[in-house]
PDB file of N, CA and C in Angstrom:
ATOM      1  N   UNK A   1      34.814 -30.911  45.237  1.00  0.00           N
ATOM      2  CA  UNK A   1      35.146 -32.160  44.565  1.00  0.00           C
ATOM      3  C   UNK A   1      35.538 -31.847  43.125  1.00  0.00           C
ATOM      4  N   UNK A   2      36.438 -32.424  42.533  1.00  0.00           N
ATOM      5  CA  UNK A   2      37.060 -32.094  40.999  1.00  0.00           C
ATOM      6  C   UNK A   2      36.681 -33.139  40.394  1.00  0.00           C
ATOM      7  N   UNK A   3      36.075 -32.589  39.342  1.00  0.00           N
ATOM      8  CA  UNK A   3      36.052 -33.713  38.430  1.00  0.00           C
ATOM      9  C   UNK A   3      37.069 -34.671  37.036  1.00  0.00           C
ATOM     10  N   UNK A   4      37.670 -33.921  37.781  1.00  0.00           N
ATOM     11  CA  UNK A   4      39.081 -34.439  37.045  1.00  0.00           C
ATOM     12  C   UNK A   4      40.581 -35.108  37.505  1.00  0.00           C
ATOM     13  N   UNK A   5      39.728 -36.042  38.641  1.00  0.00           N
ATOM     14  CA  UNK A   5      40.869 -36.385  39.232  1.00  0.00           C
ATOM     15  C   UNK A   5      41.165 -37.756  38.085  1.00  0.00           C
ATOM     16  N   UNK A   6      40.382 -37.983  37.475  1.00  0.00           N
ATOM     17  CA  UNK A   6      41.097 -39.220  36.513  1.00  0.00           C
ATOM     18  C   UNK A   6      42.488 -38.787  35.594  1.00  0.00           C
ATOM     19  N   UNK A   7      42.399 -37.931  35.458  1.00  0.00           N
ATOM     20  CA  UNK A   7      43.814 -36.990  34.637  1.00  0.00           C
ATOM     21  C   UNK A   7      45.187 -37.500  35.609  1.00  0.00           C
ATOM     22  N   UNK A   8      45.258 -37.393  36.527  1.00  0.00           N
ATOM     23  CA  UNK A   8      46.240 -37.900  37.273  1.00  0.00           C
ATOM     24  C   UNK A   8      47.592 -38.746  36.733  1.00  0.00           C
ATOM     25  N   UNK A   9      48.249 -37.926  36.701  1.00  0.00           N
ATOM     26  CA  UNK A   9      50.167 -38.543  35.733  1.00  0.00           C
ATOM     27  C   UNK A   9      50.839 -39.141  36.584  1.00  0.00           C
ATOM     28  N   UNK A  10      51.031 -38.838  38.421  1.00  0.00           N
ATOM     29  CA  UNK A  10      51.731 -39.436  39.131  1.00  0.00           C
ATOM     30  C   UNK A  10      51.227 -39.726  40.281  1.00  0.00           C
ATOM     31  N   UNK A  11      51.786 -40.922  40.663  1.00  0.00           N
ATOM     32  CA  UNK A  11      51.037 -41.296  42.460  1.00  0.00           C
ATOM     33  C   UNK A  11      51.048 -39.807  43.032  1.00  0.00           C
ATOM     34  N   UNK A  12      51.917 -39.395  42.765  1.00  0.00           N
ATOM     35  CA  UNK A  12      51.699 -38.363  44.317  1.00  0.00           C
ATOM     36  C   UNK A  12      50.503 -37.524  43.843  1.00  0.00           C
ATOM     37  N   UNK A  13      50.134 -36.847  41.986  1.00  0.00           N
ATOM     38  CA  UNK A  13      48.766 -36.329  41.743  1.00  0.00           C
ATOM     39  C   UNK A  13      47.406 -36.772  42.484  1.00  0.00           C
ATOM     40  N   UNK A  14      47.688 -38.107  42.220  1.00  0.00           N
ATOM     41  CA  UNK A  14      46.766 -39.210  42.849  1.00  0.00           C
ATOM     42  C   UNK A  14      46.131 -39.018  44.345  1.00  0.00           C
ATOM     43  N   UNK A  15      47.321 -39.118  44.410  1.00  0.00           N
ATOM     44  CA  UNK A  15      47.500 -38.841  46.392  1.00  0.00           C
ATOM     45  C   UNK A  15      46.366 -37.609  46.951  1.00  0.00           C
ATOM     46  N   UNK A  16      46.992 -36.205  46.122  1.00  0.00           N
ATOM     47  CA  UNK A  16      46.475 -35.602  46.448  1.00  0.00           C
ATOM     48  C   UNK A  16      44.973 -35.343  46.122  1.00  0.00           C
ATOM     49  N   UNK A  17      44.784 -35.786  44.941  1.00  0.00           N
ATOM     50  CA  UNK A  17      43.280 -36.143  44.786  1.00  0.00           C
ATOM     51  C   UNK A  17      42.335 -36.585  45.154  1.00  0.00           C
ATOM     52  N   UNK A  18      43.053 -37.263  46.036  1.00  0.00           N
ATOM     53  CA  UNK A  18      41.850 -38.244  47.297  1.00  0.00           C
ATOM     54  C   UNK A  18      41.874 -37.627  47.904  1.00  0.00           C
ATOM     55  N   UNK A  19      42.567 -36.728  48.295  1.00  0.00           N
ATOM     56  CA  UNK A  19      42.273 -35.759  49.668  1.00  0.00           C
ATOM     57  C   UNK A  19      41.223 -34.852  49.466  1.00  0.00           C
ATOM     58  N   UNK A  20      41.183 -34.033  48.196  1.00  0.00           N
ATOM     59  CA  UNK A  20      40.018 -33.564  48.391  1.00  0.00           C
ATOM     60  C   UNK A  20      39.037 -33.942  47.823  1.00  0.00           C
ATOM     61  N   UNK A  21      39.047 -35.508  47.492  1.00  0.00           N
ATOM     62  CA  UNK A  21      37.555 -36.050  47.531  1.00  0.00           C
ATOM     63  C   UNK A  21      37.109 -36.340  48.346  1.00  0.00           C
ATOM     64  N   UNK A  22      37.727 -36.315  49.606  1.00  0.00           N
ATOM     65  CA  UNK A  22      36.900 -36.544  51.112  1.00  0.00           C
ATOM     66  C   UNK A  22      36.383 -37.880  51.322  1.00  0.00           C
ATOM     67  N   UNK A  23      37.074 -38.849  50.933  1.00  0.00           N
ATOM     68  CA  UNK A  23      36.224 -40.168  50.756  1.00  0.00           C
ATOM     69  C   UNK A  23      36.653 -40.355  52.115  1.00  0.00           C
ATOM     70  N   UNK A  24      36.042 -41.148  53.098  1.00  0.00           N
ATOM     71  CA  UNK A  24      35.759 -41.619  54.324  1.00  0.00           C
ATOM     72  C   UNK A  24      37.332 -42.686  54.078  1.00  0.00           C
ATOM     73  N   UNK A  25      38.277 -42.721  55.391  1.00  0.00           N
ATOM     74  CA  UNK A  25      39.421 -43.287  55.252  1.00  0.00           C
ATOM     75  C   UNK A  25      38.938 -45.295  55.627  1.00  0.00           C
ATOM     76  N   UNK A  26      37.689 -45.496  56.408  1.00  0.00           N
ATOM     77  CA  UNK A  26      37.486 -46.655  56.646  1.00  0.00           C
ATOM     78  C   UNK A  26      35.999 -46.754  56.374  1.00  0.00           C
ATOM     79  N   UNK A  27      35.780 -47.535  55.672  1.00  0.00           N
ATOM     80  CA  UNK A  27      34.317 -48.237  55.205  1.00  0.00           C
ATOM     81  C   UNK A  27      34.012 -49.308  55.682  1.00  0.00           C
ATOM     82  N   UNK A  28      32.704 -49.344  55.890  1.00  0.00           N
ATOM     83  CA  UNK A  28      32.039 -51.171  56.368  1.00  0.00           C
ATOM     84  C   UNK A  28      32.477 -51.738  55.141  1.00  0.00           C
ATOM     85  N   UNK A  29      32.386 -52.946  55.216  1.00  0.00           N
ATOM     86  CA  UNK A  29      32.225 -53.954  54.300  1.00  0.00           C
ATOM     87  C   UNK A  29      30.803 -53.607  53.513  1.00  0.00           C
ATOM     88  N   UNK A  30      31.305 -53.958  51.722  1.00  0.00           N
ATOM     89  CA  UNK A  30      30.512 -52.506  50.443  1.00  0.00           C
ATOM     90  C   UNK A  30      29.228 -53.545  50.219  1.00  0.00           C
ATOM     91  N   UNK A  31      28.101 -53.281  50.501  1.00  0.00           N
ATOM     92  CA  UNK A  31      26.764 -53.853  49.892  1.00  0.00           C
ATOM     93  C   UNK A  31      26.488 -53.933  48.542  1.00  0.00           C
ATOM     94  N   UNK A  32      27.440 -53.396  47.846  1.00  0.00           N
ATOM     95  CA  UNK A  32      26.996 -53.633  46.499  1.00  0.00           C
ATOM     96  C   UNK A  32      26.230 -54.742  45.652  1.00  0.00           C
ATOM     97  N   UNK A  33      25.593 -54.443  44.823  1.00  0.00           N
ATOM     98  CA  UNK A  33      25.456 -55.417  44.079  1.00  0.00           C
ATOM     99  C   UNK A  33      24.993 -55.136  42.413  1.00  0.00           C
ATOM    100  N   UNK A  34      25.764 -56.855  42.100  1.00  0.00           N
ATOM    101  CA  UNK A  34      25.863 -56.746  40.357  1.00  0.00           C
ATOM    102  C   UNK A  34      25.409 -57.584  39.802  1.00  0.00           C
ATOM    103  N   UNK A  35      23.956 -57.034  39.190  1.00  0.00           N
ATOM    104  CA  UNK A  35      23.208 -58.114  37.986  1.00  0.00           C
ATOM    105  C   UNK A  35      23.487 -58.214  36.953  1.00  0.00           C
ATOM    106  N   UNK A  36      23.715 -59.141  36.028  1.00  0.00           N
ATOM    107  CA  UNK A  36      23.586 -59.139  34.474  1.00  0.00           C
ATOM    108  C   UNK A  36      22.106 -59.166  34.026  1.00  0.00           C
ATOM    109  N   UNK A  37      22.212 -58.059  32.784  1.00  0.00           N
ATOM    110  CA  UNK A  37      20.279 -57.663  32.358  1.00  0.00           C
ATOM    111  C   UNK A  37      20.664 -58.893  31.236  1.00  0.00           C
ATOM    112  N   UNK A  38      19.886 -58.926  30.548  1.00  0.00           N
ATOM    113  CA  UNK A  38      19.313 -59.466  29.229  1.00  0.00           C
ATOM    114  C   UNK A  38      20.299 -59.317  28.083  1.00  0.00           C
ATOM    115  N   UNK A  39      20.482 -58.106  28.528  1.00  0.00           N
ATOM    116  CA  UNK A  39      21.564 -57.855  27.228  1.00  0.00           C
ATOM    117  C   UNK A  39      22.946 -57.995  27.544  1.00  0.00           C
ATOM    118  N   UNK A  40      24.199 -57.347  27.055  1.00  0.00           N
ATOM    119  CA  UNK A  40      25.508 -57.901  27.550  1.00  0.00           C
ATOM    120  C   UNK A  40      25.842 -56.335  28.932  1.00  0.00           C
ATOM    121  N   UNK A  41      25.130 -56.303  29.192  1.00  0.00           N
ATOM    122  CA  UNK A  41      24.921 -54.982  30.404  1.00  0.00           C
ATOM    123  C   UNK A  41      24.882 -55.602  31.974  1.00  0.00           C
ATOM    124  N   UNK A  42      24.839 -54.575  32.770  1.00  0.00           N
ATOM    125  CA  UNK A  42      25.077 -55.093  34.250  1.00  0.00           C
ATOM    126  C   UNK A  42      24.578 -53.848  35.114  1.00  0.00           C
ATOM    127  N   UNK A  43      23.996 -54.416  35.647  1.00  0.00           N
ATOM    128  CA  UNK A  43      23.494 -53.232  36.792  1.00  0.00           C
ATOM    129  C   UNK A  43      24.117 -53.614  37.971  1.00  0.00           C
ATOM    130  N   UNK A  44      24.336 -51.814  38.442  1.00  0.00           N
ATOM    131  CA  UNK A  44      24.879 -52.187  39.651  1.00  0.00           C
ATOM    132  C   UNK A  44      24.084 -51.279  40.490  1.00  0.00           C
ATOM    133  N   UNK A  45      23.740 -51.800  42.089  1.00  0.00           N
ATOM    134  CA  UNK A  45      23.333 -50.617  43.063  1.00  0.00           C
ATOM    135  C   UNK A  45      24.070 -51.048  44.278  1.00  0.00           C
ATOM    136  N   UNK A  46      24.386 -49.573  44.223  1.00  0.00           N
ATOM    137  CA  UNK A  46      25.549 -49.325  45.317  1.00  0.00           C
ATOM    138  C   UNK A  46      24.936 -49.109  46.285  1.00  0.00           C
ATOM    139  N   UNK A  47      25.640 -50.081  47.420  1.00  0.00           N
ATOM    140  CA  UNK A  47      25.319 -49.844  48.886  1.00  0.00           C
ATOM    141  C   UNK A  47      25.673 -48.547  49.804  1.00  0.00           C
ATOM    142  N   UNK A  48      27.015 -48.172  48.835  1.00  0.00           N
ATOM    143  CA  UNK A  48      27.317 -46.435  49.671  1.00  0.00           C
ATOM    144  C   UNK A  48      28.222 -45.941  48.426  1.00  0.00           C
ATOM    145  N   UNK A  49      28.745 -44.200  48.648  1.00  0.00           N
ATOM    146  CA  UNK A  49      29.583 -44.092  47.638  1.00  0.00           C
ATOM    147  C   UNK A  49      30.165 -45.019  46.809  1.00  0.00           C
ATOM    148  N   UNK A  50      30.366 -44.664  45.510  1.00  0.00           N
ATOM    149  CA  UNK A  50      31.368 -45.483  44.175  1.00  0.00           C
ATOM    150  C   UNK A  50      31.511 -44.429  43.494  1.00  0.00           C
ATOM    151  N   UNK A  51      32.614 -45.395  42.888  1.00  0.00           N
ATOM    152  CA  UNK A  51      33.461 -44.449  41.342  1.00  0.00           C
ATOM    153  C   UNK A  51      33.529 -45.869  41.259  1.00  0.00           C
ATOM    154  N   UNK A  52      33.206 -45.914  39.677  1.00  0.00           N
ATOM    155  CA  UNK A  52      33.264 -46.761  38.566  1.00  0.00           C
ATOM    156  C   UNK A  52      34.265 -46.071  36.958  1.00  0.00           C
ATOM    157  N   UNK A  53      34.806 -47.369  37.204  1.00  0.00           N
ATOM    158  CA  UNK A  53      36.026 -46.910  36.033  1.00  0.00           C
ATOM    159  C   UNK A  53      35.139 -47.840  35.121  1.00  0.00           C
ATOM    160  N   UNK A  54      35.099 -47.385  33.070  1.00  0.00           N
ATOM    161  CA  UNK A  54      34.636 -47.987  32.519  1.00  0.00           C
ATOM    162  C   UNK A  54      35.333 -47.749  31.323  1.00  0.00           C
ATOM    163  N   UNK A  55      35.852 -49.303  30.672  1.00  0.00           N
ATOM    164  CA  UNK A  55      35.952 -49.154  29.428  1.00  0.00           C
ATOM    165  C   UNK A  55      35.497 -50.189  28.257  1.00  0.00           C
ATOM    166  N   UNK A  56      35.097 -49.457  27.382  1.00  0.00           N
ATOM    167  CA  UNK A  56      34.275 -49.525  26.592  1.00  0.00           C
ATOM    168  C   UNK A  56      34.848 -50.171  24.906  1.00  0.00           C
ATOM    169  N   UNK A  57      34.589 -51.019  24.504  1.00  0.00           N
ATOM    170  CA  UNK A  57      35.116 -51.948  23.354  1.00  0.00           C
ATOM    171  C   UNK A  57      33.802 -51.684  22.440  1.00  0.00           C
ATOM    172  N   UNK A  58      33.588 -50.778  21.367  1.00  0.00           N
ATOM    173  CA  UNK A  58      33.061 -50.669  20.126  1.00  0.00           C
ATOM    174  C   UNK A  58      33.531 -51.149  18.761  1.00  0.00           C
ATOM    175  N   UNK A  59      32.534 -51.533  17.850  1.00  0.00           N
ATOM    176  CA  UNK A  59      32.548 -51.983  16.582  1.00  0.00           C
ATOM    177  C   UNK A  59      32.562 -50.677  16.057  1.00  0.00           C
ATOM    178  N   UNK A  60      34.148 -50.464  15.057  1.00  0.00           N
ATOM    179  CA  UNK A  60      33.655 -49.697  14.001  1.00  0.00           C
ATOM    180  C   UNK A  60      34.073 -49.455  12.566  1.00  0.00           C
ATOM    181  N   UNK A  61      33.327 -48.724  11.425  1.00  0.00           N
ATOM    182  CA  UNK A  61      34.469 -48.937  10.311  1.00  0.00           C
ATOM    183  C   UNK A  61      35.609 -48.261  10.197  1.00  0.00           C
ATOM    184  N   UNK A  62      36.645 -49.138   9.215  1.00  0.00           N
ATOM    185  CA  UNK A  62      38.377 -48.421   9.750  1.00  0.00           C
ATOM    186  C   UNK A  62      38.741 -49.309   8.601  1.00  0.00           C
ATOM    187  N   UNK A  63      39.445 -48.274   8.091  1.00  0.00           N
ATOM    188  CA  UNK A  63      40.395 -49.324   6.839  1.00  0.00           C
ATOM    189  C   UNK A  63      41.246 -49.808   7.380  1.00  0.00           C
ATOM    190  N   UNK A  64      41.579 -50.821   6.942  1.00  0.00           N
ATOM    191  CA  UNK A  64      42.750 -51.617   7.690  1.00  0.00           C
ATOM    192  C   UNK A  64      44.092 -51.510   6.881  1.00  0.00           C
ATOM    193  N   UNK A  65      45.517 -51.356   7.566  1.00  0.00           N
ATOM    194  CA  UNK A  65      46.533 -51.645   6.935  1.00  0.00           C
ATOM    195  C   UNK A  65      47.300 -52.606   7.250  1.00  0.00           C
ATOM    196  N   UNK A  66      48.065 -52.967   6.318  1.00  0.00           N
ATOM    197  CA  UNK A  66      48.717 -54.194   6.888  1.00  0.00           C
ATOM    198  C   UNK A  66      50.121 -53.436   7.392  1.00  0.00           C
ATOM    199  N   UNK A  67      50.209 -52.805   8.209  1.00  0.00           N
ATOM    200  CA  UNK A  67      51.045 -52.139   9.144  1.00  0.00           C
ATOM    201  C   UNK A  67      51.791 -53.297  10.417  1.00  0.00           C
ATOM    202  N   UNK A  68      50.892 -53.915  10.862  1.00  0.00           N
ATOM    203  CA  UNK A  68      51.827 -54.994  12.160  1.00  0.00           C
ATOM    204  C   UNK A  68      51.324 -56.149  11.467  1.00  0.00           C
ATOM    205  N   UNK A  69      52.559 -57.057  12.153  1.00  0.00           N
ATOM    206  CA  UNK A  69      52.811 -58.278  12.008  1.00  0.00           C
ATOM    207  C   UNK A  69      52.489 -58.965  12.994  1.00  0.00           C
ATOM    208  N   UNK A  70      51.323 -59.681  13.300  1.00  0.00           N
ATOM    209  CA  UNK A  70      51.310 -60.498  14.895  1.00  0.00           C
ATOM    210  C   UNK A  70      51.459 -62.057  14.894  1.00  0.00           C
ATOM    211  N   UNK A  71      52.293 -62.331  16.192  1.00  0.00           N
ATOM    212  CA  UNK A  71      52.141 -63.692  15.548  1.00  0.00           C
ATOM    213  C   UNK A  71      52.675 -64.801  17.454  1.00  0.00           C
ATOM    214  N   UNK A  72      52.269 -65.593  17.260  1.00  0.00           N
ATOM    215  CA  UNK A  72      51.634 -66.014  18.799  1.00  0.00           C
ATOM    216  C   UNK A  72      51.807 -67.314  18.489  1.00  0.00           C
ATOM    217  N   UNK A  73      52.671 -68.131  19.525  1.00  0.00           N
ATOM    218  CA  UNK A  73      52.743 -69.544  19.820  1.00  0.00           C
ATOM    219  C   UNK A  73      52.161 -69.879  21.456  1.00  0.00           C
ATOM    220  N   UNK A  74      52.345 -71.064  21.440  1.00  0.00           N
ATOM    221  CA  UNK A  74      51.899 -71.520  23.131  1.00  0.00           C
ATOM    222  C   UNK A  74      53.301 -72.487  23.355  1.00  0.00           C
ATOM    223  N   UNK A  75      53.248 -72.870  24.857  1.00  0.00           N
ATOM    224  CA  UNK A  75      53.722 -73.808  25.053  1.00  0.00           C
ATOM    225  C   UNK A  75      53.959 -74.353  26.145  1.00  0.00           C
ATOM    226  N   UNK A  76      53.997 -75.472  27.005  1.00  0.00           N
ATOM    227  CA  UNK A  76      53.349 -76.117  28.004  1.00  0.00           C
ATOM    228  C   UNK A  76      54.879 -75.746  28.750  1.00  0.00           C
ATOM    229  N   UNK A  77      54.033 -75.158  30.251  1.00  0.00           N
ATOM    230  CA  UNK A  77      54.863 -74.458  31.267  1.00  0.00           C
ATOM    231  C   UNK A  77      54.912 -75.961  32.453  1.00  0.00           C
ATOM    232  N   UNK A  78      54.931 -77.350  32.013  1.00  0.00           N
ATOM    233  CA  UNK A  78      55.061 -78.414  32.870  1.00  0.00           C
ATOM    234  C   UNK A  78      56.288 -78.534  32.618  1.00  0.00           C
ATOM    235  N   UNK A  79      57.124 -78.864  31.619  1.00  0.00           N
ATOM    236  CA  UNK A  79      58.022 -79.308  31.715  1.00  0.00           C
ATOM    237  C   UNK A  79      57.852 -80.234  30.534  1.00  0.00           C
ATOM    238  N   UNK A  80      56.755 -80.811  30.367  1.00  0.00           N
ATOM    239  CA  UNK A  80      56.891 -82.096  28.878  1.00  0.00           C
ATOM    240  C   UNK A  80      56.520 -81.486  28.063  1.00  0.00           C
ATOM    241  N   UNK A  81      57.097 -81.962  26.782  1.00  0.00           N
ATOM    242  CA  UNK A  81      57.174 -81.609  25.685  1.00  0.00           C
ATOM    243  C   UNK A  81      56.324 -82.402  24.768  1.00  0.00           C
ATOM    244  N   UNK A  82      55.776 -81.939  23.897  1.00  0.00           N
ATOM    245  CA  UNK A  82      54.869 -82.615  23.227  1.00  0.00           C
ATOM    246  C   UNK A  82      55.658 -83.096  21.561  1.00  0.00           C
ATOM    247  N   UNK A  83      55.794 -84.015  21.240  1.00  0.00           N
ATOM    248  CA  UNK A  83      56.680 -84.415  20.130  1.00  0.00           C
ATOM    249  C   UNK A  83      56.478 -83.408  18.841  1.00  0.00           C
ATOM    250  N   UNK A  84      55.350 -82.433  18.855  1.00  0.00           N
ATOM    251  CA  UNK A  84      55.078 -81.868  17.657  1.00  0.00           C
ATOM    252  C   UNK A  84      55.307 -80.584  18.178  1.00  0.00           C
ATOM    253  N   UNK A  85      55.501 -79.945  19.407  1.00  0.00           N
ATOM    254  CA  UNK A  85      55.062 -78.545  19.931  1.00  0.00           C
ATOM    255  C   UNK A  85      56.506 -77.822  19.198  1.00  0.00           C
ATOM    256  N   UNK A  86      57.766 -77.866  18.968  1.00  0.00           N
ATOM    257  CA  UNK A  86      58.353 -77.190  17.830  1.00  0.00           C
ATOM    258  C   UNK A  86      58.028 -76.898  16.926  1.00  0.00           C
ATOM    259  N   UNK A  87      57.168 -77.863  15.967  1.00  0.00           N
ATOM    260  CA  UNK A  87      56.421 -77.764  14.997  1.00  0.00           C
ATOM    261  C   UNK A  87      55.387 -76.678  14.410  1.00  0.00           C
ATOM    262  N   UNK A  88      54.652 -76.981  15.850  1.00  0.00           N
ATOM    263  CA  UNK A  88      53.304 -75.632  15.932  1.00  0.00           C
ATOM    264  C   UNK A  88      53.230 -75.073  16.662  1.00  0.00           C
ATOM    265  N   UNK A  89      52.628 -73.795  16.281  1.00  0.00           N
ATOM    266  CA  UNK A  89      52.501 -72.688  16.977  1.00  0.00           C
ATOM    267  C   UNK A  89      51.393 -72.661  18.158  1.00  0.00           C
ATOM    268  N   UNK A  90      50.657 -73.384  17.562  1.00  0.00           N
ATOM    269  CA  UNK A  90      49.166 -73.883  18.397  1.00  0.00           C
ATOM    270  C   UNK A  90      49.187 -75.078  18.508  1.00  0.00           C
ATOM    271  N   UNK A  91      49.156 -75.564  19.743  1.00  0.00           N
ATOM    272  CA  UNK A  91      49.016 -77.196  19.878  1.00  0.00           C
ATOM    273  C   UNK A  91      47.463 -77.648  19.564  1.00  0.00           C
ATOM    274  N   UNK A  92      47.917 -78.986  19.146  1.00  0.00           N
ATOM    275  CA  UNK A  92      46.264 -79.319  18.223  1.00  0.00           C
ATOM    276  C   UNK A  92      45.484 -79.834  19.798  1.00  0.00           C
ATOM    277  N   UNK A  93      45.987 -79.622  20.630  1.00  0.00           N
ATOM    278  CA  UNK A  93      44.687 -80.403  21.994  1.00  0.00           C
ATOM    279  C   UNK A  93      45.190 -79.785  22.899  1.00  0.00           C
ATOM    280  N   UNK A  94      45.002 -78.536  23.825  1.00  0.00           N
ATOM    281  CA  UNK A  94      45.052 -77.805  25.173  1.00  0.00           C
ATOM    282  C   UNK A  94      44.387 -79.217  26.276  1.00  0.00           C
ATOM    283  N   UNK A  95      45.309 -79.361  27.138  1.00  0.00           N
ATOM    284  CA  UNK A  95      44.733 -80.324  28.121  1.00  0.00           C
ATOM    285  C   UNK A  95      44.505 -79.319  29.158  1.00  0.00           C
ATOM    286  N   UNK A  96      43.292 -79.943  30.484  1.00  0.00           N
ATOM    287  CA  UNK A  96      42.773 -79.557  31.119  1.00  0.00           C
ATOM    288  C   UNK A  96      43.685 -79.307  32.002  1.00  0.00           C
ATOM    289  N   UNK A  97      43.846 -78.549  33.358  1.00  0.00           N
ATOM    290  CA  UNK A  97      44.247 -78.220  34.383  1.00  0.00           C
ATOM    291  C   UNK A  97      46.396 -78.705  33.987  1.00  0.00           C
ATOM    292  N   UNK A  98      46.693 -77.788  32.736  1.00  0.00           N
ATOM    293  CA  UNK A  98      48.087 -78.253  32.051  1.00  0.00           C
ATOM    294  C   UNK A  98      48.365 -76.336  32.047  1.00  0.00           C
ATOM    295  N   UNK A  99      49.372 -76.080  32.355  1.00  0.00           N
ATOM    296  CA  UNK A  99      49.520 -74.838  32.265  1.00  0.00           C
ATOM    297  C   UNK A  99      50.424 -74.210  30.922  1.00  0.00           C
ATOM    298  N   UNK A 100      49.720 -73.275  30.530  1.00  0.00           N
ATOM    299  CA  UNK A 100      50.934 -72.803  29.012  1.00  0.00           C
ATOM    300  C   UNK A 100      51.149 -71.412  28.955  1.00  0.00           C
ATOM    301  N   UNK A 101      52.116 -71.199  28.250  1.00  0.00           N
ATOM    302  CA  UNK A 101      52.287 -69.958  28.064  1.00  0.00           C
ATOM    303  C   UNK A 101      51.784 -69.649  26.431  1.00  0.00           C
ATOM    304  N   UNK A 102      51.734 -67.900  26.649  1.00  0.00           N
ATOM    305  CA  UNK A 102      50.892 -67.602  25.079  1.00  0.00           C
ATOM    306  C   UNK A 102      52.314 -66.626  24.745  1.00  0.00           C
ATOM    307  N   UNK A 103      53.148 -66.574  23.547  1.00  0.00           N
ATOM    308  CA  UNK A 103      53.899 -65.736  23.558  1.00  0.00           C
ATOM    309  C   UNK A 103      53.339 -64.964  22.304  1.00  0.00           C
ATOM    310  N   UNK A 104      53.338 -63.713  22.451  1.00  0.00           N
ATOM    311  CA  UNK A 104      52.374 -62.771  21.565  1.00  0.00           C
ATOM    312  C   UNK A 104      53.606 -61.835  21.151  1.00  0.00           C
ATOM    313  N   UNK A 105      54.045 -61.720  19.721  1.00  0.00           N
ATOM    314  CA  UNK A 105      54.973 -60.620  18.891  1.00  0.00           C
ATOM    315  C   UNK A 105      54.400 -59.996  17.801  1.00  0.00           C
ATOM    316  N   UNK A 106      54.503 -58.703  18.321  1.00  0.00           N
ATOM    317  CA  UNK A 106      53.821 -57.766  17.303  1.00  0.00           C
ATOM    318  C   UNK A 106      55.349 -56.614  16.786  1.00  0.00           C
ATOM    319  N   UNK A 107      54.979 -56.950  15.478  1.00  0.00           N
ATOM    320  CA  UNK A 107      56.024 -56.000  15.087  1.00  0.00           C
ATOM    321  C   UNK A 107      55.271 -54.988  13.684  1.00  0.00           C
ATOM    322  N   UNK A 108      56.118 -53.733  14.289  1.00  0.00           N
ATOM    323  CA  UNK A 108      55.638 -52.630  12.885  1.00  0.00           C
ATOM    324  C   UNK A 108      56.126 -52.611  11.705  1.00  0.00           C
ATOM    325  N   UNK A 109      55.697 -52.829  10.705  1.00  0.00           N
ATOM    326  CA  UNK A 109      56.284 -52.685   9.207  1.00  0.00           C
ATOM    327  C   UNK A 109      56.116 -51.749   8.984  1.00  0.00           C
ATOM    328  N   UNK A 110      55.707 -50.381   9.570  1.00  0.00           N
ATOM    329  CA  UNK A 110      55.533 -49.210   8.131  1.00  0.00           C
ATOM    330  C   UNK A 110      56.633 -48.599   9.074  1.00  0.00           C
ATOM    331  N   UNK A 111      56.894 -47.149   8.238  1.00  0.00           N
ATOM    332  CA  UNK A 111      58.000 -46.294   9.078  1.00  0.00           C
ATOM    333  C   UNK A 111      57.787 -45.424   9.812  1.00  0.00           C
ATOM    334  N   UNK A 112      56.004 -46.126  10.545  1.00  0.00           N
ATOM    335  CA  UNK A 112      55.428 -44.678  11.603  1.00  0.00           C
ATOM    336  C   UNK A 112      55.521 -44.992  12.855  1.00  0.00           C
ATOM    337  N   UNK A 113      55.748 -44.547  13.729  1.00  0.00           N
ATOM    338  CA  UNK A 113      55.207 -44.541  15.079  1.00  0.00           C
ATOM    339  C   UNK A 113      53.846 -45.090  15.223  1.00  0.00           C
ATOM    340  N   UNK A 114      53.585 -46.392  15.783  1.00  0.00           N
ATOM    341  CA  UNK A 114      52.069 -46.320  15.801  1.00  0.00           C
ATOM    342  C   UNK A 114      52.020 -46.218  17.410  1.00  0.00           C
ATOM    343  N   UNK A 115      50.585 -45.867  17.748  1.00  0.00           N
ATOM    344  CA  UNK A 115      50.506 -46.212  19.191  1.00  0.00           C
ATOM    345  C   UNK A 115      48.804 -47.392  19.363  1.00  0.00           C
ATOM    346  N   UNK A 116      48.770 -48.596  19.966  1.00  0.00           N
ATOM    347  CA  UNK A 116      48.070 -49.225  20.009  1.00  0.00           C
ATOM    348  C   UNK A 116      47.452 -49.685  21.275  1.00  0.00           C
ATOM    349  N   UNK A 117      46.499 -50.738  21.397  1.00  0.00           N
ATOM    350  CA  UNK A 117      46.161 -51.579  22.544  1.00  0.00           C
ATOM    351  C   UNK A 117      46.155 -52.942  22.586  1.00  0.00           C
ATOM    352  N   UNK A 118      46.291 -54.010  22.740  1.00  0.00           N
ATOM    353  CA  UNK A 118      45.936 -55.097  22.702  1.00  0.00           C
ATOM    354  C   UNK A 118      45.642 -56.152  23.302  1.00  0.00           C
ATOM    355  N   UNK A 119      44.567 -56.698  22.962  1.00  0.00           N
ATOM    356  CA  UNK A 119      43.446 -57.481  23.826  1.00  0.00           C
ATOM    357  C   UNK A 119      43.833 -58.961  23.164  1.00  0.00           C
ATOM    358  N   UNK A 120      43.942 -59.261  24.373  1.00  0.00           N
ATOM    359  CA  UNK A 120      44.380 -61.302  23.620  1.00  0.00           C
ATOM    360  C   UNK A 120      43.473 -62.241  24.776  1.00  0.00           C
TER     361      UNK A 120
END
């Protein structure tokens, strides 16, 4: 078994990676199960083999630059228009079961290459 099949660049790496993890081609239906503890954590106990993918969102210090520009409107994917929604970027009242779109533009001001993630 390798422990480095997460490295994987292309389906077909992929492909072959399962092969020699030997994972069983048909499983029962998975017994798992998932508690939330006390804290913002979760236990899980697995009913048979797992691989768990995890990622992880930390607080930390970082100077900030004013390098990107972000900037985000909504706007209702019904068809009506709300007399002010040109106006604003954020409508002052989201109605219930009304569908919208979020349009999110991030642009770079400095003259670097950045590489980022972003969570909305």
């Amino acid at each position: 078994m390798t422990t480095n099949f997460t490295e994987c660049k292309t389906p077909i790496d992929s492909f072959f990676a399962g092969c020699v993890l030997a994972l069983p081609a048909r499983l029962p239906a998975p017994t798992h199960k998932r508690q939330p503890d006390e804290s913002r954590g979760l236990t899980i106990t697995a009913g048979s083999n797992l691989i768990i993918f995890k990622k992880e969102i930390k607080n930390v210090e970082i100077s900030l630059e004013q390098d990107f520009m972000v900037t985000h409107r909504y706007a209702r994917e019904d068809g009506i228009s709300e007399s002010n929604q040109e106006e604003e970027a954020v409508p002052t009242e989201f109605l219930i079961n009304t569908p919208y779109s979020c349009e999110v533009i991030m642009t770079n001001v400095s003259p670097n290459v950045k590489e980022f993630n972003l969570l909305y």
